[in-house]
PDB file of N, CA and C in Angstrom:
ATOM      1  N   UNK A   1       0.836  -1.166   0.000  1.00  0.00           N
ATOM      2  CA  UNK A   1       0.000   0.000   0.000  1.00  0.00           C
ATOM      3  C   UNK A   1       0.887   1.238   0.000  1.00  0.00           C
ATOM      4  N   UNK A   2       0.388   2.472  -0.428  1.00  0.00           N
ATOM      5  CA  UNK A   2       1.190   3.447  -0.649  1.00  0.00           C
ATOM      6  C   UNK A   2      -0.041   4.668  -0.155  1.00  0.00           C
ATOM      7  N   UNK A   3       0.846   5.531   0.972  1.00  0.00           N
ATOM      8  CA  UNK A   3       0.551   6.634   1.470  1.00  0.00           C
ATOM      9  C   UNK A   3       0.565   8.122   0.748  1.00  0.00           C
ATOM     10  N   UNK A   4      -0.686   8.589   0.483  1.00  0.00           N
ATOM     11  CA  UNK A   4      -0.026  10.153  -0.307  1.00  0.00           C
ATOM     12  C   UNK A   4      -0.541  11.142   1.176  1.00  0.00           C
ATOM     13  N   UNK A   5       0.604  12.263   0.804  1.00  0.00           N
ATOM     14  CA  UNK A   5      -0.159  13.254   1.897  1.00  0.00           C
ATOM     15  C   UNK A   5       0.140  14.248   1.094  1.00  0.00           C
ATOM     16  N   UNK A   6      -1.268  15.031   1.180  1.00  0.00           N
ATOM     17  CA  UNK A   6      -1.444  16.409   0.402  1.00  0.00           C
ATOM     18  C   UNK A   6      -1.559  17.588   1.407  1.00  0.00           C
ATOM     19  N   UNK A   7      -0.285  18.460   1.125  1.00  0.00           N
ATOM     20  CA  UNK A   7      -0.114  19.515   1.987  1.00  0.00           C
ATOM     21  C   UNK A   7      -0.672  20.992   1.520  1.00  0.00           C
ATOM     22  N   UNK A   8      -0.036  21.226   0.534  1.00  0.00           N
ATOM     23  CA  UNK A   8       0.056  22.477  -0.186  1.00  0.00           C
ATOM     24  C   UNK A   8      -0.829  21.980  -1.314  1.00  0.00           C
ATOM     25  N   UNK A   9      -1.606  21.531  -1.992  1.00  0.00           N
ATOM     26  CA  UNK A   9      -2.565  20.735  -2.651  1.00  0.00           C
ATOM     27  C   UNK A   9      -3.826  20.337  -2.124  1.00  0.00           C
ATOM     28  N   UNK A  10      -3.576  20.545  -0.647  1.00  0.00           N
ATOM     29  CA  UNK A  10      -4.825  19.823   0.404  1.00  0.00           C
ATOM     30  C   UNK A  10      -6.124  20.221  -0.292  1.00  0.00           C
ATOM     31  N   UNK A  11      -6.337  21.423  -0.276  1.00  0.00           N
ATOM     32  CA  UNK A  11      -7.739  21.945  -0.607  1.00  0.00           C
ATOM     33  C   UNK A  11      -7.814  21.238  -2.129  1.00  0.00           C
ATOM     34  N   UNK A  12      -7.401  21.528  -3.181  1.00  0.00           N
ATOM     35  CA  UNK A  12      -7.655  20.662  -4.191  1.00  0.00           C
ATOM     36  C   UNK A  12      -8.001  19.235  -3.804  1.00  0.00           C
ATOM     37  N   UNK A  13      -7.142  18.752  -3.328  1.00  0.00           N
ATOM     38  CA  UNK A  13      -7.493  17.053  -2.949  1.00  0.00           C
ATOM     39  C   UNK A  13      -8.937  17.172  -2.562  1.00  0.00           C
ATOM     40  N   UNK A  14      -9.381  18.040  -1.522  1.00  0.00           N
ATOM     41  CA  UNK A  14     -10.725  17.797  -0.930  1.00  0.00           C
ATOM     42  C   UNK A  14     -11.575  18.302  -2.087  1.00  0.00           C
ATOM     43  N   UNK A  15     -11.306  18.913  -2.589  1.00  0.00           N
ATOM     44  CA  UNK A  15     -12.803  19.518  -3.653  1.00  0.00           C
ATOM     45  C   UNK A  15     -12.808  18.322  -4.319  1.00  0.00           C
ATOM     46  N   UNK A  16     -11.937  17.845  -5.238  1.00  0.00           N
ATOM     47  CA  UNK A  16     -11.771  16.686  -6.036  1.00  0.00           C
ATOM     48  C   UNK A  16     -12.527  15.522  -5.424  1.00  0.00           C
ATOM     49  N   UNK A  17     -12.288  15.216  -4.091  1.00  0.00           N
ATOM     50  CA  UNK A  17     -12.923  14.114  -3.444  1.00  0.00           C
ATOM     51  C   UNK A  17     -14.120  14.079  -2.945  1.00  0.00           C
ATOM     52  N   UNK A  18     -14.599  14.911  -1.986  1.00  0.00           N
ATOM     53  CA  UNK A  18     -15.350  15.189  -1.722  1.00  0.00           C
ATOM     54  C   UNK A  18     -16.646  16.298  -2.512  1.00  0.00           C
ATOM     55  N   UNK A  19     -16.528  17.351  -2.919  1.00  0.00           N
ATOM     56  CA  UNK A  19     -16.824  18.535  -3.631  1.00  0.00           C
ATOM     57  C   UNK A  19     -17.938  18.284  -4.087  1.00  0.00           C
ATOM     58  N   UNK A  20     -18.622  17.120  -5.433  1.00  0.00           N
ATOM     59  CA  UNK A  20     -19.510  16.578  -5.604  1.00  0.00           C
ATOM     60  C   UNK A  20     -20.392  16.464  -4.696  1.00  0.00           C
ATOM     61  N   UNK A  21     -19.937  16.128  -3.225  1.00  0.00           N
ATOM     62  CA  UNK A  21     -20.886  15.132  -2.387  1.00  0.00           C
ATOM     63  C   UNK A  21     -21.996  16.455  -2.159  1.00  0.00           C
ATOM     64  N   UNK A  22     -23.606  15.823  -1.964  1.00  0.00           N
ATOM     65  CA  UNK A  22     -24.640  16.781  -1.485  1.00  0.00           C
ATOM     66  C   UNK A  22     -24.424  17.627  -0.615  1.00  0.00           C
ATOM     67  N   UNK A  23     -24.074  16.978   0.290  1.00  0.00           N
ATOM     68  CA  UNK A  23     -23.809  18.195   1.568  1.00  0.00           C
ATOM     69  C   UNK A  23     -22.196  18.573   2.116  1.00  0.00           C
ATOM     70  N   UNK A  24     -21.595  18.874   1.085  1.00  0.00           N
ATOM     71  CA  UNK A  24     -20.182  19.274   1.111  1.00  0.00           C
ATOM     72  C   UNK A  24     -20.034  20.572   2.006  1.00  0.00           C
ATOM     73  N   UNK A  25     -19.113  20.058   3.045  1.00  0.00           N
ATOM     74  CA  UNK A  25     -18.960  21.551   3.541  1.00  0.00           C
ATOM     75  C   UNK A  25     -17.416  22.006   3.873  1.00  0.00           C
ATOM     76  N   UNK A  26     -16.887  22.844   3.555  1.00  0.00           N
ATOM     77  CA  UNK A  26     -15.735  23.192   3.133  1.00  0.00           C
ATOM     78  C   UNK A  26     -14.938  22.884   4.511  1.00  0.00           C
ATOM     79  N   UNK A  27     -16.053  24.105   5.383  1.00  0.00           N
ATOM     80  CA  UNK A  27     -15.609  24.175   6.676  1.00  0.00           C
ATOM     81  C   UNK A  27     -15.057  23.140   7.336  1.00  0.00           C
ATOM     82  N   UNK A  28     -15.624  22.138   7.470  1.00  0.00           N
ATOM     83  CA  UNK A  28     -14.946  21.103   7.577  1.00  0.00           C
ATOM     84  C   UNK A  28     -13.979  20.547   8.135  1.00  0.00           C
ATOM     85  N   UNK A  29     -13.063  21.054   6.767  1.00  0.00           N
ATOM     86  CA  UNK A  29     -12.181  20.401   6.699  1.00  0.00           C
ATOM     87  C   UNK A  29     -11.193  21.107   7.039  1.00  0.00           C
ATOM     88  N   UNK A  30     -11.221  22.426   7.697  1.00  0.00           N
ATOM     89  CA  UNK A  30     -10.131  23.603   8.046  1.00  0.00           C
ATOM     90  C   UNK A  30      -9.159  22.923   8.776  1.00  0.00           C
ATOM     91  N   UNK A  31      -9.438  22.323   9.578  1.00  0.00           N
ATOM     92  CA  UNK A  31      -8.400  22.011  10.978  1.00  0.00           C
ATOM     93  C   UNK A  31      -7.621  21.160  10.700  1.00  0.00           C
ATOM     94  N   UNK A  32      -7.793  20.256   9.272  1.00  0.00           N
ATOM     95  CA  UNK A  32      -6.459  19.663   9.079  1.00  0.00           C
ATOM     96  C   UNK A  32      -4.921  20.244   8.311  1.00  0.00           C
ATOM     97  N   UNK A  33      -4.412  19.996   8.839  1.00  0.00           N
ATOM     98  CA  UNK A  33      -2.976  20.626   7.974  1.00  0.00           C
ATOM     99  C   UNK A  33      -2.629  19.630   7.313  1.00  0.00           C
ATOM    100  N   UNK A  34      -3.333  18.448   6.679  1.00  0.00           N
ATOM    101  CA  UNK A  34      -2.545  17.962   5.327  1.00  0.00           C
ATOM    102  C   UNK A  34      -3.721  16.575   5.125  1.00  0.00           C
ATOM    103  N   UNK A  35      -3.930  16.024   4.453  1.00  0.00           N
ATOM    104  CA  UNK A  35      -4.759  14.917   3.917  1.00  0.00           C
ATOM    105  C   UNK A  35      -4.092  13.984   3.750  1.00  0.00           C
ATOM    106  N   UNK A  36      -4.415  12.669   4.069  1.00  0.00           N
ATOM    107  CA  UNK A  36      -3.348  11.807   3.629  1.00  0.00           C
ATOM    108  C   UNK A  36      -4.789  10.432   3.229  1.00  0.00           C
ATOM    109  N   UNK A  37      -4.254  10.032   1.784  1.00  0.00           N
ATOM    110  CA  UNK A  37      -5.133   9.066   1.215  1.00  0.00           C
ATOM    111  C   UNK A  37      -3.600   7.903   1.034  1.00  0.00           C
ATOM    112  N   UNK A  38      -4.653   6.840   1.899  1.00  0.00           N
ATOM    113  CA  UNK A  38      -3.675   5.397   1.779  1.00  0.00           C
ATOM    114  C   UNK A  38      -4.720   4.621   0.698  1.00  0.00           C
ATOM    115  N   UNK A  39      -4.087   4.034  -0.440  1.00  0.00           N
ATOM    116  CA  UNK A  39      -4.287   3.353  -1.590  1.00  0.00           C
ATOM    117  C   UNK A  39      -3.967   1.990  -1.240  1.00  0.00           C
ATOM    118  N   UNK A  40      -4.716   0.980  -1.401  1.00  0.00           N
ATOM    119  CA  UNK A  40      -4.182  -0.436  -1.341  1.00  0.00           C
ATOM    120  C   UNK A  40      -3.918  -0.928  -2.593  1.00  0.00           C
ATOM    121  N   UNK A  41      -3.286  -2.033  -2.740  1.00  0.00           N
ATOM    122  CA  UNK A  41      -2.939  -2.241  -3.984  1.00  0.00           C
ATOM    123  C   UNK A  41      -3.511  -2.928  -5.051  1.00  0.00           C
ATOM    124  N   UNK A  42      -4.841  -2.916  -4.417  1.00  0.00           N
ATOM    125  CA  UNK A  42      -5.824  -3.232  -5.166  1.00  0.00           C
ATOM    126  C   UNK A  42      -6.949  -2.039  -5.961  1.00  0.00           C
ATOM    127  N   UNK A  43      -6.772  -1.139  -5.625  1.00  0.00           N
ATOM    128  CA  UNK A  43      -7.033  -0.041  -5.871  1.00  0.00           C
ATOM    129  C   UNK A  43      -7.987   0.920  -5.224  1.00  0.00           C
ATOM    130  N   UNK A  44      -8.555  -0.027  -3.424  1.00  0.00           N
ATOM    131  CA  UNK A  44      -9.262   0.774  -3.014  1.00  0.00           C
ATOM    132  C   UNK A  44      -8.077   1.822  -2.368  1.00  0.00           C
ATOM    133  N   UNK A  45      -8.849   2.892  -1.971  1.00  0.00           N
ATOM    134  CA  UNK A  45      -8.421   4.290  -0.866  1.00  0.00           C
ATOM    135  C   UNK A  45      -9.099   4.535   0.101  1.00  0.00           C
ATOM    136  N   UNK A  46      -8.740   4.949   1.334  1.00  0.00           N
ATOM    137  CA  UNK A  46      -9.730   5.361   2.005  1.00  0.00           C
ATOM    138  C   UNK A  46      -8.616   7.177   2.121  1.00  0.00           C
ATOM    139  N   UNK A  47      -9.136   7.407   3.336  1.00  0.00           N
ATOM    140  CA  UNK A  47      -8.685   9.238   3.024  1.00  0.00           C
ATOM    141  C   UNK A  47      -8.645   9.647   4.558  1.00  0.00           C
ATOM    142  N   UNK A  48      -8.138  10.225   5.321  1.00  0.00           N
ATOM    143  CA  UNK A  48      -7.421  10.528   6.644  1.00  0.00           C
ATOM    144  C   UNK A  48      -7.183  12.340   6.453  1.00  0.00           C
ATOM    145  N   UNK A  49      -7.789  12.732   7.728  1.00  0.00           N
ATOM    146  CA  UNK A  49      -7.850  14.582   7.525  1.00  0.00           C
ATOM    147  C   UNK A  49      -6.958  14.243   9.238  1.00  0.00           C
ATOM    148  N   UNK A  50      -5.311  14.874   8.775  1.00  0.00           N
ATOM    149  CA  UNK A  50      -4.411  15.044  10.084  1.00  0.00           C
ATOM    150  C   UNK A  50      -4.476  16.279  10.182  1.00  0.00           C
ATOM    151  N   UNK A  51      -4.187  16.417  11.501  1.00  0.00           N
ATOM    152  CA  UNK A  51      -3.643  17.788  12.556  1.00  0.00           C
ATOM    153  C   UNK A  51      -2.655  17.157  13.555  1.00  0.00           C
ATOM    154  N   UNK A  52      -2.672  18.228  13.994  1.00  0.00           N
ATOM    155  CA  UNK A  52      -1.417  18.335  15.203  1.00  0.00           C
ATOM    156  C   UNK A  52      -1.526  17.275  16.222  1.00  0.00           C
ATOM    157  N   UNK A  53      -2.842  17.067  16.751  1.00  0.00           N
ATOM    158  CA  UNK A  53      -3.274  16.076  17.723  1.00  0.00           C
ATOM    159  C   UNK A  53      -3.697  14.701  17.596  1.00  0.00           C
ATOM    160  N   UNK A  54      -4.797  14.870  16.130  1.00  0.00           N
ATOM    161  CA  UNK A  54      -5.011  13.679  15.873  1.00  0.00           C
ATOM    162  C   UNK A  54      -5.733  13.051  14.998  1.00  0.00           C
ATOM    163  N   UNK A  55      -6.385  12.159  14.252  1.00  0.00           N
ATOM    164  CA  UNK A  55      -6.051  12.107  12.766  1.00  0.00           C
ATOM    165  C   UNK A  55      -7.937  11.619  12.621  1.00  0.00           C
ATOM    166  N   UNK A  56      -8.279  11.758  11.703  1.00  0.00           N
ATOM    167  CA  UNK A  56      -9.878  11.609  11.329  1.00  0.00           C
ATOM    168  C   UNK A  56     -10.066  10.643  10.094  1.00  0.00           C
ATOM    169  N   UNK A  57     -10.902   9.507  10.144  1.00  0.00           N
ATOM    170  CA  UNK A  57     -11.161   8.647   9.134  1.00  0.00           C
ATOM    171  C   UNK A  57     -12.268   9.741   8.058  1.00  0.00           C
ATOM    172  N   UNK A  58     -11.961   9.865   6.908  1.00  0.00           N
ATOM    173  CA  UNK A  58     -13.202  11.168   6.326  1.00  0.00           C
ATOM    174  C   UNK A  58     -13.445  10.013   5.039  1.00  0.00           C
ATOM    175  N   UNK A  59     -12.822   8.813   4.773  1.00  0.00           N
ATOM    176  CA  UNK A  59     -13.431   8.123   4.290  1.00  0.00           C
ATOM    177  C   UNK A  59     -13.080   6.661   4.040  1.00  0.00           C
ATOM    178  N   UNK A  60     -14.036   5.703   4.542  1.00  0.00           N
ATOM    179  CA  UNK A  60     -13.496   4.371   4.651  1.00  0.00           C
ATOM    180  C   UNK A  60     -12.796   4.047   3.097  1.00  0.00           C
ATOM    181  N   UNK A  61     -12.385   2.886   2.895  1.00  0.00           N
ATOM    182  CA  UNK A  61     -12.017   2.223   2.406  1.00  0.00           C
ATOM    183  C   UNK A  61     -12.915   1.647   1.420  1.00  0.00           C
ATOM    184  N   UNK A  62     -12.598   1.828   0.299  1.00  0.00           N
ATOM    185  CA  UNK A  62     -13.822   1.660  -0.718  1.00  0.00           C
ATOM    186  C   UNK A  62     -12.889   1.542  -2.047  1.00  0.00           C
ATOM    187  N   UNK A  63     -13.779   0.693  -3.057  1.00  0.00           N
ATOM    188  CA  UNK A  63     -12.913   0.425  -4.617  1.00  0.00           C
ATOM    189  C   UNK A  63     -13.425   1.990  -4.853  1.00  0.00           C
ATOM    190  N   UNK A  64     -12.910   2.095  -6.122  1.00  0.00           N
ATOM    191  CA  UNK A  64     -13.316   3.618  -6.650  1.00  0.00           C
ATOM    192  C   UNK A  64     -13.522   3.593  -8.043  1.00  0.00           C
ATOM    193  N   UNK A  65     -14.496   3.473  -8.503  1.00  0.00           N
ATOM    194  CA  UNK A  65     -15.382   3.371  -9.621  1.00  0.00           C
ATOM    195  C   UNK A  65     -15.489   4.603 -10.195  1.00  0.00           C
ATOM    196  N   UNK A  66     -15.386   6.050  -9.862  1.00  0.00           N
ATOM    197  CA  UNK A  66     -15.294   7.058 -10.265  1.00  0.00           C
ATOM    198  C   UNK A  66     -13.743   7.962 -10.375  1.00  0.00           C
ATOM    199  N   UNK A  67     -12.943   7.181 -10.557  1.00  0.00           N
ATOM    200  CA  UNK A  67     -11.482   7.067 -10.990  1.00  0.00           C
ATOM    201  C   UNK A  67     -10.889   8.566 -10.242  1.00  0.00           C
ATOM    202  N   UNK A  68     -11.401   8.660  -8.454  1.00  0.00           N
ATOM    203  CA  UNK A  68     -11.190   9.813  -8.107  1.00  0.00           C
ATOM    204  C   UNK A  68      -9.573   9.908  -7.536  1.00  0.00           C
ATOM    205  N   UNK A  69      -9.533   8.966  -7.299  1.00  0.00           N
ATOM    206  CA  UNK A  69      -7.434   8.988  -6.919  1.00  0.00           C
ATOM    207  C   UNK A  69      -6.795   9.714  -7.594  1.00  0.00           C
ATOM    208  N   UNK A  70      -6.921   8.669  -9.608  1.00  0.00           N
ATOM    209  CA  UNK A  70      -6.599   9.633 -10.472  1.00  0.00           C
ATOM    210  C   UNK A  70      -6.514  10.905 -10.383  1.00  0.00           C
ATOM    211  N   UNK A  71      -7.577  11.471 -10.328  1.00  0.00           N
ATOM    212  CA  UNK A  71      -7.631  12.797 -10.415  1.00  0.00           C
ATOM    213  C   UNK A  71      -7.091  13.766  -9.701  1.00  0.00           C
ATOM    214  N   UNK A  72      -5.922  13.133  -8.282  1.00  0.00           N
ATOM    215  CA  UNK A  72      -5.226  13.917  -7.529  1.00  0.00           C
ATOM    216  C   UNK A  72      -4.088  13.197  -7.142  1.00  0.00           C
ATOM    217  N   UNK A  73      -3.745  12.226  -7.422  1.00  0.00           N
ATOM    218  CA  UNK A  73      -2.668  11.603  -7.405  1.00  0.00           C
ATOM    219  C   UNK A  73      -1.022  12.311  -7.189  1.00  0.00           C
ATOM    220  N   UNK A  74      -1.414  12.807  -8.735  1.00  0.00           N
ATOM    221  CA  UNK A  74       0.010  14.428  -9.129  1.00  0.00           C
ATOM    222  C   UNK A  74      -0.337  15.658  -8.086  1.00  0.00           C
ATOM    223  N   UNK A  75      -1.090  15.326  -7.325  1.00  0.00           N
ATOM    224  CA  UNK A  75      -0.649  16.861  -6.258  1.00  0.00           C
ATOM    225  C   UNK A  75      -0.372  16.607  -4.840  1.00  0.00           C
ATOM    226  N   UNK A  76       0.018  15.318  -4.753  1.00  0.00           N
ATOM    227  CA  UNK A  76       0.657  14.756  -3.238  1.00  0.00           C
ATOM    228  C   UNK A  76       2.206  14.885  -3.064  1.00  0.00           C
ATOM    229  N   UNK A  77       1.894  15.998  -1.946  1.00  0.00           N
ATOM    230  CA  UNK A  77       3.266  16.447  -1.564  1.00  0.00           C
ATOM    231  C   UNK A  77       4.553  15.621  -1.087  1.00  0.00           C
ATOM    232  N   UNK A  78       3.804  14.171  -0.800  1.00  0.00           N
ATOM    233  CA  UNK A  78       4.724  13.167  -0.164  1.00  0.00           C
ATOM    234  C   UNK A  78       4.033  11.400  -1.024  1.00  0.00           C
ATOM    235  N   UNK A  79       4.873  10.393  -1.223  1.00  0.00           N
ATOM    236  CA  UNK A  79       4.360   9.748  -1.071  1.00  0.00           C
ATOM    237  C   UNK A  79       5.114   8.368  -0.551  1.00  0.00           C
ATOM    238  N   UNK A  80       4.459   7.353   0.455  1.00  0.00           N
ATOM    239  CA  UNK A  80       5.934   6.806   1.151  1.00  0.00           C
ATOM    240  C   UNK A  80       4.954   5.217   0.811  1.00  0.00           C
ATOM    241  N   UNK A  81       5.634   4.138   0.536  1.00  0.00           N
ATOM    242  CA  UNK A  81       5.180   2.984   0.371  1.00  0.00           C
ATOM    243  C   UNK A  81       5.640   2.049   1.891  1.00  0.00           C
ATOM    244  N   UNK A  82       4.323   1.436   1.840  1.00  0.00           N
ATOM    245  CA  UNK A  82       4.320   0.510   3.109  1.00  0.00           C
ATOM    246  C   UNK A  82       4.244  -0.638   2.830  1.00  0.00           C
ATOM    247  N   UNK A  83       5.171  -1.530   3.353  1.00  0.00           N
ATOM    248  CA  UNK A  83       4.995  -3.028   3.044  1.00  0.00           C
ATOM    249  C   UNK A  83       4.597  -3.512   4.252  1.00  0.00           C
ATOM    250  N   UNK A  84       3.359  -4.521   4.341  1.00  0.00           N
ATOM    251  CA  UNK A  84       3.095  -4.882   5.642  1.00  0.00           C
ATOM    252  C   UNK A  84       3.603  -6.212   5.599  1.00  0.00           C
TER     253      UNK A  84
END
């Protein structure tokens, strides 16, 4: 599995991911200082909103049928591979 964390990109990442959804709310998502979407290598993601203290599931683990990874992949400020 491979870790992206979006720092300086964050807000893009979230519109991209979320943005669509009905009740999108920006606000939200202020208090994190960086996003981090873990990819399995099967191609689900789920998506993690960190801060300073402590870290928020903002979306389980799911295949992705609407090829939304893609679409932000190239704006992850980090990306570190995990072998379990």
């Amino acid at each position: 599995m491979k870790r992206y964390f979006f720092r300086t990109h964050k807000w893009d990442a979230i519109n991209r991911l979320f943005g669509g959804q009905k009740e999108f709310d920006p606000h939200r998502y202020e208090k994190y200082t960086e996003l981090e979407v873990v990819r399995q290598d099967d191609g689900r993601f789920s998506v993690w909103g960190n801060d300073k203290e402590d870290t928020d599931l903002l979306r389980d683990t799911h295949k992705d049928p609407q090829a939304l990874f893609a679409a932000i992949a190239d704006l992850a400020d980090e990306v570190v591979l995990d072998e379990d």
